[in-house]
C-alpha atoms as a PDB file:
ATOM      1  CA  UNK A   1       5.180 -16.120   0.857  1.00  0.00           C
ATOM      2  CA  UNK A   2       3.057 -14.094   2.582  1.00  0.00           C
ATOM      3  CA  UNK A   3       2.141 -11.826   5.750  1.00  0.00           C
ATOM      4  CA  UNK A   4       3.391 -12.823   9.008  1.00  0.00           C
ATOM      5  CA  UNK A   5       2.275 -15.640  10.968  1.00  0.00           C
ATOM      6  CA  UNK A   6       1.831 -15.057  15.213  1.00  0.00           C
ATOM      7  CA  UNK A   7       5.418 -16.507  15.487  1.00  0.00           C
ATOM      8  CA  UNK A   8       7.018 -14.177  13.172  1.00  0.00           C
ATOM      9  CA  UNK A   9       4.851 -11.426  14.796  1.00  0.00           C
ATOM     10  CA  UNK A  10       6.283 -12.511  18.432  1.00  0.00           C
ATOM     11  CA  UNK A  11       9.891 -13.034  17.426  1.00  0.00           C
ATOM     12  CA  UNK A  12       9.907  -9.622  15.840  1.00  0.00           C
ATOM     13  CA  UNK A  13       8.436  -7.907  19.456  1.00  0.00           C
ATOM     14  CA  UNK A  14      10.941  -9.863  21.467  1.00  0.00           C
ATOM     15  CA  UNK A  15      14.131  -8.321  18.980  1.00  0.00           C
ATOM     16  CA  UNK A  16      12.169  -5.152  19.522  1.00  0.00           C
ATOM     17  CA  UNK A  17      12.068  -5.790  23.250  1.00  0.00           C
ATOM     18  CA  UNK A  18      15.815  -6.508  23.319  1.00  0.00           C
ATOM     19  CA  UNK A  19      16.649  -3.691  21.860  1.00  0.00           C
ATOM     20  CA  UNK A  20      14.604  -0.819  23.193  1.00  0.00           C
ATOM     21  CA  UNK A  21      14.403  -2.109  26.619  1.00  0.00           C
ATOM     22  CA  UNK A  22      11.288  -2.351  28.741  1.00  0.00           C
ATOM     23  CA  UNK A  23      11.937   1.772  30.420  1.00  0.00           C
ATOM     24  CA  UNK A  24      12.157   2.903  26.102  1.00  0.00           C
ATOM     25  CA  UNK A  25       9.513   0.689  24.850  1.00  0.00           C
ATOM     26  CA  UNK A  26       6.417   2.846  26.430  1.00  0.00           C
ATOM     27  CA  UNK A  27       8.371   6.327  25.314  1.00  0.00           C
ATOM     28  CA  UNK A  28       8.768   4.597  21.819  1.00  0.00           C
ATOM     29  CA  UNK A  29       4.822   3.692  21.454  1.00  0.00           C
ATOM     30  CA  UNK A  30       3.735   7.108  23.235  1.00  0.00           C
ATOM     31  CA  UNK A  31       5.910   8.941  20.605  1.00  0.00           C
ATOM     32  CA  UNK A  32       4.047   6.857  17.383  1.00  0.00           C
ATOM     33  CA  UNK A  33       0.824   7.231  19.306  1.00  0.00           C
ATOM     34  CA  UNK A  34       1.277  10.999  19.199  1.00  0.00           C
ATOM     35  CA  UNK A  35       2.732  10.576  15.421  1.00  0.00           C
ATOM     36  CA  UNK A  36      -0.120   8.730  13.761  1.00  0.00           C
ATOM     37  CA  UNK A  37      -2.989  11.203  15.694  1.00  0.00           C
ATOM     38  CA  UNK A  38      -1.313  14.286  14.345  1.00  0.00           C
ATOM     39  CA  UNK A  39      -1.039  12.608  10.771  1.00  0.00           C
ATOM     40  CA  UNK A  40      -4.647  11.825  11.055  1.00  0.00           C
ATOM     41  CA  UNK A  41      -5.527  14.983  12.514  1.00  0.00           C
ATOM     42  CA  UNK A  42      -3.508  16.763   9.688  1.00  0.00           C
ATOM     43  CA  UNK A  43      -5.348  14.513   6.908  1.00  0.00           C
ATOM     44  CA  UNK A  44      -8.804  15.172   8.188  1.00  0.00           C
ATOM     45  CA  UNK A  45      -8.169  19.144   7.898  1.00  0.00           C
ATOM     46  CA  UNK A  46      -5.624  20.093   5.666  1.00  0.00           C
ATOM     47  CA  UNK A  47      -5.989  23.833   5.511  1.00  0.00           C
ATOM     48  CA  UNK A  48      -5.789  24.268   9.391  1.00  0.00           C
ATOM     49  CA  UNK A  49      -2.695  24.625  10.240  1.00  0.00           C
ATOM     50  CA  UNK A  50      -1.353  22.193  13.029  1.00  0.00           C
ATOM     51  CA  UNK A  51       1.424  23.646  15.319  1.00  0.00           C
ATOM     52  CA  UNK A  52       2.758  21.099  18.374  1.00  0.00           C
ATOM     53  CA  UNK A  53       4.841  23.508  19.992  1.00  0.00           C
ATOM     54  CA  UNK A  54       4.311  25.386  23.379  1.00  0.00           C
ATOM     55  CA  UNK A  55       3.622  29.208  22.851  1.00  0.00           C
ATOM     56  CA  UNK A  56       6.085  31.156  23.727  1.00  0.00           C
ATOM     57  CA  UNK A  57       5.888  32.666  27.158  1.00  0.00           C
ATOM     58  CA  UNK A  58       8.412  35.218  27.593  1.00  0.00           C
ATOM     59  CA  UNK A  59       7.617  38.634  28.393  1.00  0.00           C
ATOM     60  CA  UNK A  60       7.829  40.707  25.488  1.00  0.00           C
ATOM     61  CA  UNK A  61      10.987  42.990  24.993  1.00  0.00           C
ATOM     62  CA  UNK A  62      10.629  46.525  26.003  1.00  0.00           C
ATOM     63  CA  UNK A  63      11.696  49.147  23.257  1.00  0.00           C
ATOM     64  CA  UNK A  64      13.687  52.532  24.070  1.00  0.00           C
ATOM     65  CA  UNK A  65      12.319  55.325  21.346  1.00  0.00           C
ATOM     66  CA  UNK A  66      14.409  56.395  19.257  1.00  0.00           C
ATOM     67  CA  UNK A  67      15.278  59.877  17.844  1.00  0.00           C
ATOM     68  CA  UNK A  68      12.996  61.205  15.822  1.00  0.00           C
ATOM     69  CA  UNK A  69      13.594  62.850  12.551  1.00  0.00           C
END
């Protein structure tokens, strides 16, 4: 018993297939794509710190002063 043959490999895409649909399947692969480069990215430099998320772009709040003591 060992790894999988090329039929084994091709029924396995083909359940895959079935089940994600053709329209899922490229969001699916773009989505580990992105996965495994920020894993490698985050095991090449540990200390820096990795941060996927859009700045934020709102303007900031304006504060009133208050009374001072």
């Amino acid at each position: 018993m060992g790894w999988f043959g090329p039929t084994e490999l091709l029924i396995i895409l083909l359940i895959i297939l079935l089940v994600f649909g053709p329209s899922k399947l490229g969001d699916v692969g773009g989505a580990l794509g992105k996965a495994i480069r920020d894993f490698k990215r985050a095991m090449s430099d540990p200390d820096e710190p990795t941060t996927t998320t859009k700045p934020d772009d709102t303007k900031p709040t304006e504060t009133k002063p208050g009374p001072t003591a």
